[in-house]
Protein backbone atom coordinates (compact mmCIF):
# COMPACT_ATOMS: atom_id res chain seq x y z
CA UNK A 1 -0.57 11.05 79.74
CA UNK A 2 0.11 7.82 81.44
CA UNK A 3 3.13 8.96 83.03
CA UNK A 4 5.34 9.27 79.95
CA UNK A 5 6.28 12.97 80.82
CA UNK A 6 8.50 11.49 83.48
CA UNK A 7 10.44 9.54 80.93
CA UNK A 8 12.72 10.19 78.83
CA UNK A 9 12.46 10.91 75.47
CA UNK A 10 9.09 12.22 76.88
CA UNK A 11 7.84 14.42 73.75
CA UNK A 12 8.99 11.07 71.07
CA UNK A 13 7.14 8.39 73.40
CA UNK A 14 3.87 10.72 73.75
CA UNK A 15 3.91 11.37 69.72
CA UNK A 16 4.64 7.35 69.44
CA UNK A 17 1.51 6.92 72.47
CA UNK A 18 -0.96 8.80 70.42
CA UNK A 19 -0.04 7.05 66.62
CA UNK A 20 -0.63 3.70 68.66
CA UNK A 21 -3.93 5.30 70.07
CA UNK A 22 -4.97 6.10 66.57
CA UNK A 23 -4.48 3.47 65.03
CA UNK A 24 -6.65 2.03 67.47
CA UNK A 25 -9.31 4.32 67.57
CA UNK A 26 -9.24 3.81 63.18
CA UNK A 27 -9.13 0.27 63.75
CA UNK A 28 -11.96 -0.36 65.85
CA UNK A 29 -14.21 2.64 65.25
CA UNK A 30 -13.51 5.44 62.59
CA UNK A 31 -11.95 8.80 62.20
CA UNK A 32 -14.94 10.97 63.16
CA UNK A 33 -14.70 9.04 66.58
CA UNK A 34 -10.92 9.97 66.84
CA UNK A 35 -11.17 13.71 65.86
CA UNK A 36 -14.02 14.26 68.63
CA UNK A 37 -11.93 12.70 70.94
CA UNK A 38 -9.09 14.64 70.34
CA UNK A 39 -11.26 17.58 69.38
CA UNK A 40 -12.89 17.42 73.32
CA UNK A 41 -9.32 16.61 74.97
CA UNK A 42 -7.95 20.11 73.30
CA UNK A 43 -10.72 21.83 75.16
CA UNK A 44 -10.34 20.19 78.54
CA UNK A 45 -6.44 20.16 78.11
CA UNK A 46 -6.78 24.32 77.66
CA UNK A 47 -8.82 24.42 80.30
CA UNK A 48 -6.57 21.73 82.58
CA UNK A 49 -3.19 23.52 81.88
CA UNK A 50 -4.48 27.01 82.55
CA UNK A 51 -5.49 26.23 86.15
CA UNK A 52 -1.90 24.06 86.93
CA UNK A 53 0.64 25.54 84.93
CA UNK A 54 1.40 28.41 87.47
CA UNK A 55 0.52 26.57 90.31
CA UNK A 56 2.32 23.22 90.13
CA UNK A 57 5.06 23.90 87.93
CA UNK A 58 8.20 26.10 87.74
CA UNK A 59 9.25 25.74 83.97
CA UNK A 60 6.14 27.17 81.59
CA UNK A 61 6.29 24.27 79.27
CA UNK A 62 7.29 21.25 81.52
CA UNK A 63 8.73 17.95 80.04
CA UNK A 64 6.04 16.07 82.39
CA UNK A 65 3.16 17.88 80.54
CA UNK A 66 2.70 15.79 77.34
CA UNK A 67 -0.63 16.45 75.94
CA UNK A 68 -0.04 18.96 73.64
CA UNK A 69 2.12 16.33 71.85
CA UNK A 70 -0.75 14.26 71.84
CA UNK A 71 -3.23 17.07 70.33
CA UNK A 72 -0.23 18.18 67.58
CA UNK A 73 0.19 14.65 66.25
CA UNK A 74 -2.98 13.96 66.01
CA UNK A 75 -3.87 16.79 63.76
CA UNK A 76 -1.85 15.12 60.45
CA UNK A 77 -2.71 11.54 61.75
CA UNK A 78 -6.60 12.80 60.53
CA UNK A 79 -5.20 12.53 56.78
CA UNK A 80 -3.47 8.94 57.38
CA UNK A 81 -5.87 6.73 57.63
CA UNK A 82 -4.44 3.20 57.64
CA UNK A 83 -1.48 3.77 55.39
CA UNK A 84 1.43 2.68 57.72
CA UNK A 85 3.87 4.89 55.34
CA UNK A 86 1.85 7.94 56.17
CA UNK A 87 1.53 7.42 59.60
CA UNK A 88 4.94 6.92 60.27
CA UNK A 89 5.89 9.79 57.95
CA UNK A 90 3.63 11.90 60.01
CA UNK A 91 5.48 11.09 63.43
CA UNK A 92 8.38 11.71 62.02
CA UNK A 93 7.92 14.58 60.52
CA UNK A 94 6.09 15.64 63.19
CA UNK A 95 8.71 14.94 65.80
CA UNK A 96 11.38 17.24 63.39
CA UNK A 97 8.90 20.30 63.80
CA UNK A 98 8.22 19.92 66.97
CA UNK A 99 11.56 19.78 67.86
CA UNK A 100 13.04 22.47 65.80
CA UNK A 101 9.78 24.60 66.70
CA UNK A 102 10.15 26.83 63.00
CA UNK A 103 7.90 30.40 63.35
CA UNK A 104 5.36 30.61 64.29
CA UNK A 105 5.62 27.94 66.60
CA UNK A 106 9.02 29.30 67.83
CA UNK A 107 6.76 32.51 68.41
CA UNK A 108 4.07 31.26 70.45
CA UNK A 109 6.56 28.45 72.70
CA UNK A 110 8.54 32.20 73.40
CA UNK A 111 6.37 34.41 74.31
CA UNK A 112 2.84 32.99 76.06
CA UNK A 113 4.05 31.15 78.78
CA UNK A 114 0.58 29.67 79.57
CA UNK A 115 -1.48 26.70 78.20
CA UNK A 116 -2.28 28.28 74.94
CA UNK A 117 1.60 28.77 74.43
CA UNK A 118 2.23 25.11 75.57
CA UNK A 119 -0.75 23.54 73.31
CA UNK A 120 0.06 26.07 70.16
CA UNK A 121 3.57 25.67 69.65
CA UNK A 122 2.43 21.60 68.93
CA UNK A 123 -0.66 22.76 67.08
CA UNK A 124 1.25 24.34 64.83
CA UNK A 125 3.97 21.90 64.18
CA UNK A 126 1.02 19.90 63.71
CA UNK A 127 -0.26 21.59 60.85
CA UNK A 128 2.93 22.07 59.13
CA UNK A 129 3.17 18.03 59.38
CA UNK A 130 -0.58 18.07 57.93
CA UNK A 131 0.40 20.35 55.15
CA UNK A 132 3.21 17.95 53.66
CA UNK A 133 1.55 14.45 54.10
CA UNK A 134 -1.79 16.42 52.51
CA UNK A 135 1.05 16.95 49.53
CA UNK A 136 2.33 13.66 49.60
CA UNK A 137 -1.16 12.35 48.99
């Protein structure tokens, strides 16, 4: 995803990328338009990471792949809308799951070294991010 996996900091920048993305996406279109997308990268990004994974990498889950950051923030940005609060409550709280990875996600970043392990581990931090700013609402 433009390069950011090479950075560092690689997993914030990405989560930062796809708030900016969304917010442009909400701006200038609507969120139908932004789940799709992200809803049709998911697929291809499953589909992507299962044929490189083994082939071009060493590590299972390598800092340079970034996409599954993209697809787990963008599952609470769906309840944000335009609030600014929420959307920067959802990176962070985001960012705090996905770094401390809490079970099932721990589970699944473990044990399925493959795309749906890489992809999952975010999904589900994604989720738990969706499940408190859904509260906060």
């Amino acid at each position: 995803m433009l390069g950011i996996g090479n950075l560092p900091l690689s997993g914030t920048l990405s989560s930062f990328v796809t708030v900016t993305i969304y917010f442009i996406f909400f701006s200038n279109l609507n969120i139908f338009f932004f789940f799709i997308f992200v809803f049709l990268l998911s697929i291809y990004s499953f589909y992507y990471l299962e044929q490189t994974i083994n082939k071009y990498f060493v590590k299972k889950d390598p800092k340079e792949i970034v996409i599954d950051e993209f697809i787990g923030q963008s599952i609470p940005l769906l309840l944000c809308g335009k609030e600014i609060f929420l959307i920067l409550l959802s990176f962070l709280i985001f960012r705090v799951f996905d770094i401390l990875k809490p079970w099932p996600s721990s589970y699944f970043d473990q044990k399925h070294k493959n795309a749906f392990g890489v992809i999952l581990d975010d999904v589900i931090s994604g989720f738990y991010t969706f499940l408190i700013i859904y509260l906060c609402l």
